[in-house]
Protein backbone atom coordinates (compact mmCIF):
# COMPACT_ATOMS: atom_id res chain seq x y z
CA UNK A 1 3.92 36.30 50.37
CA UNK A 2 5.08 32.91 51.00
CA UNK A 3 8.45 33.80 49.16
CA UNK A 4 9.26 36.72 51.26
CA UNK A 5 8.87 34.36 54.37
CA UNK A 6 11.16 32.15 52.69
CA UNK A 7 13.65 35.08 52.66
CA UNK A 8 13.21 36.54 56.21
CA UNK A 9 13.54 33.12 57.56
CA UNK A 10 16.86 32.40 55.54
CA UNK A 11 17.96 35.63 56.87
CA UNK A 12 17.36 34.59 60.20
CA UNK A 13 19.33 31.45 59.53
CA UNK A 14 22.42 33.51 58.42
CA UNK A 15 22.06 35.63 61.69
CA UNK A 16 21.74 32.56 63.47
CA UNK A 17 24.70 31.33 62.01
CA UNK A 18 27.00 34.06 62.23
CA UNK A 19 26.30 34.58 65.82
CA UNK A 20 27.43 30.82 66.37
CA UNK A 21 30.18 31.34 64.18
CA UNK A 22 30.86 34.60 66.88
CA UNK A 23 30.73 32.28 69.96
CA UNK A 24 32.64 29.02 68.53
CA UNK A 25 35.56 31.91 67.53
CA UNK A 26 35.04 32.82 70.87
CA UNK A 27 35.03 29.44 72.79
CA UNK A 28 37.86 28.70 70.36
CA UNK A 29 40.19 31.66 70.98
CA UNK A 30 39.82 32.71 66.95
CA UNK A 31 40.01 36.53 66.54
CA UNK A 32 37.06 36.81 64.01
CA UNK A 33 39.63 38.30 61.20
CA UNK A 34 40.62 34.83 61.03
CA UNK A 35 37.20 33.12 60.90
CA UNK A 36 36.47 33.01 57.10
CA UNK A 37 33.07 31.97 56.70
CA UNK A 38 30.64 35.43 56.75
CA UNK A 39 30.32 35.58 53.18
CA UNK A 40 29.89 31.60 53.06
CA UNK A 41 27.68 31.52 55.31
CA UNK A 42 25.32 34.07 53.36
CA UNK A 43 25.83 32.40 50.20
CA UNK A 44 25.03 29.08 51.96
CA UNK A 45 21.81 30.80 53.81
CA UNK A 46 20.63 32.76 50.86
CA UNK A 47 21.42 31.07 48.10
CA UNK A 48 21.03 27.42 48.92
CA UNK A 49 20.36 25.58 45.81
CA UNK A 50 23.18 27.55 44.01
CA UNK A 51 25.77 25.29 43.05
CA UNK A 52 28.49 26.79 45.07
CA UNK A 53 26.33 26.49 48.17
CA UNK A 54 26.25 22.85 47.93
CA UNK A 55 28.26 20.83 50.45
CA UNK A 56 30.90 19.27 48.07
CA UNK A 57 31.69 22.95 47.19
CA UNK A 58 31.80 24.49 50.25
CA UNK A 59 33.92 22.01 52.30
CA UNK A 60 36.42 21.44 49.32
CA UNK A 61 36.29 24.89 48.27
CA UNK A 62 37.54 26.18 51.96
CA UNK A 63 40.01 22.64 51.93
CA UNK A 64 41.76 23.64 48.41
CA UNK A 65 42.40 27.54 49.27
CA UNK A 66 43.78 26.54 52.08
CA UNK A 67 46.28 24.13 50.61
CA UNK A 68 46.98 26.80 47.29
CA UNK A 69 47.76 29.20 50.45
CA UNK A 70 50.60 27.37 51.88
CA UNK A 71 52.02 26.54 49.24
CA UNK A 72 52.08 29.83 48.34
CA UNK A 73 53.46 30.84 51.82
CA UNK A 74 55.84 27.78 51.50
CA UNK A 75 57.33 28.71 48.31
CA UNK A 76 57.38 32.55 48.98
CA UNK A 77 56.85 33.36 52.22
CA UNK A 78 53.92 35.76 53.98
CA UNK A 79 53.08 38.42 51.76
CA UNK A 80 50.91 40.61 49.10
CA UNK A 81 52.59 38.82 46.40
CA UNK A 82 51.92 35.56 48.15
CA UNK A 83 48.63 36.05 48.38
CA UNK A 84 47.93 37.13 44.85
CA UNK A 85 49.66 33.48 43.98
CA UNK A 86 47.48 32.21 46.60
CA UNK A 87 44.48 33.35 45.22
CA UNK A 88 45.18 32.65 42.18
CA UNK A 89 45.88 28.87 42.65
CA UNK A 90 42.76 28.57 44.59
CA UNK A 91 40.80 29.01 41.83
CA UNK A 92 42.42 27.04 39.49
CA UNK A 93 41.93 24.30 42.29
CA UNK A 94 38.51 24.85 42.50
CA UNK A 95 37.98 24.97 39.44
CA UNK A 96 39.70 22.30 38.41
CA UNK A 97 38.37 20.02 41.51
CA UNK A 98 34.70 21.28 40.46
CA UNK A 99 34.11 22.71 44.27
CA UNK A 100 33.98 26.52 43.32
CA UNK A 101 32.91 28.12 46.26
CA UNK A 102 33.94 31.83 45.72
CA UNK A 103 34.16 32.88 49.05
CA UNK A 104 36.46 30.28 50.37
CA UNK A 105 39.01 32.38 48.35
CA UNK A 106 39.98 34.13 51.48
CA UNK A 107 41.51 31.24 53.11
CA UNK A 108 44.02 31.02 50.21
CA UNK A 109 44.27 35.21 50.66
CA UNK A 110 44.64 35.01 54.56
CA UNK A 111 47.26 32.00 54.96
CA UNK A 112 49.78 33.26 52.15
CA UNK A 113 49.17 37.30 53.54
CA UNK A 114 49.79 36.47 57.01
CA UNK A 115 51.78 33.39 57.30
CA UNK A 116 48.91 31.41 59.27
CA UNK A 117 50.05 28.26 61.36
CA UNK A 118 49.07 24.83 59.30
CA UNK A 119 46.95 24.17 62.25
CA UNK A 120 44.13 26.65 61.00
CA UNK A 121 43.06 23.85 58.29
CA UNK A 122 41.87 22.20 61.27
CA UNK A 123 40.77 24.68 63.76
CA UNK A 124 38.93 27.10 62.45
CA UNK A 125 38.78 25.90 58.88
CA UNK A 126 38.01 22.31 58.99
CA UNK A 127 35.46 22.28 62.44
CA UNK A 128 33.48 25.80 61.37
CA UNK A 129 33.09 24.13 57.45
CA UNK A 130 31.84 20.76 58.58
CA UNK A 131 29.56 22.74 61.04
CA UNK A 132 28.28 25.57 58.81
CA UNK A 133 27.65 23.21 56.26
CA UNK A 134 25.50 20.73 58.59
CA UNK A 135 23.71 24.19 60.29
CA UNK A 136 22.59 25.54 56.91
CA UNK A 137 21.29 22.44 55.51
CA UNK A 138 19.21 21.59 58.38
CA UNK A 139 18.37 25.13 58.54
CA UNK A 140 17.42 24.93 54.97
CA UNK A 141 15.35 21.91 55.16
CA UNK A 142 13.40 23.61 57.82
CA UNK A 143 11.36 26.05 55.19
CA UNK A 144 9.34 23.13 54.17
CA UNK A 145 7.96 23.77 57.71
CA UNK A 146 6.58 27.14 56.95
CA UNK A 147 3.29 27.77 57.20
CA UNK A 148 1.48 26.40 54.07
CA UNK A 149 -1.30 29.10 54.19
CA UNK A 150 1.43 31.75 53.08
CA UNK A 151 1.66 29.86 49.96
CA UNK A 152 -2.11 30.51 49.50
CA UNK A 153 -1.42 34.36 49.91
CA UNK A 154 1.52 34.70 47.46
């Protein structure tokens, strides 16, 4: 019992989270095919003790696809073959950095498809990582809070 409570209220947290992220796009004027943090934000949610979940990963993770993306768009403009090169490079980055964070492969896929401005690092990239990673860990630290007589049960 105790560890399906565990899971509803992480899935509450990742509801919680993407209908910030929804608002701060909003408040931010981000069209929310350029906010790339759904998937993050359910690995993050659901998945917290994962090792790509953990802070280091998720805010370099996001940081390093962004850079492999413009260089990618640098070197060969916006495109599908960008992106592929994009991609690519982001997870050699990762990888090589130790911060794989799977889904912050989009940012690479995104900037280098698209030609985004180098502002996006900042705004959304930069602002919604610091902030989804500071949401889901408090979030997360709140299930020590659950009741302890649904331990009891399960």
């Amino acid at each position: 019992m105790r560890q399906v409570a565990v899971w509803v209220y992480r899935a509450l947290g990742a509801g919680a989270a993407i209908a910030i992220m929804e608002l701060l796009a909003r408040v931010g004027h981000q069209p929310l095919v350029r906010v790339p943090f759904v998937t993050s934000i359910v690995l993050t949610m659901a998945a917290p003790d994962s090792e790509p979940a953990q802070p280091y990963a998720v805010i370099a993770g996001h940081l390093l696809c962004c850079a492999a993306g413009f260089a990618a768009l640098w070197c060969l403009g916006p495109g599908e073959t960008a992106s592929a090169v994009a991609v690519g490079l982001a997870a050699l980055l990762m990888l090589a950095a130790r911060a794989t964070h799977p889904p912050a492969g989009i940012d690479a896929f995104l900037v280098a498809g698209i030609g985004l401005p180098l502002s996006w690092i900042v705004n959304p990239v930069l602002i919604g990582v610091v902030l989804l990673v500071a949401f889901s860990r408090l979030w997360v630290a709140g299930e020590h809070r659950l009741p302890k007589s649904l331990a009891a049960r399960g």
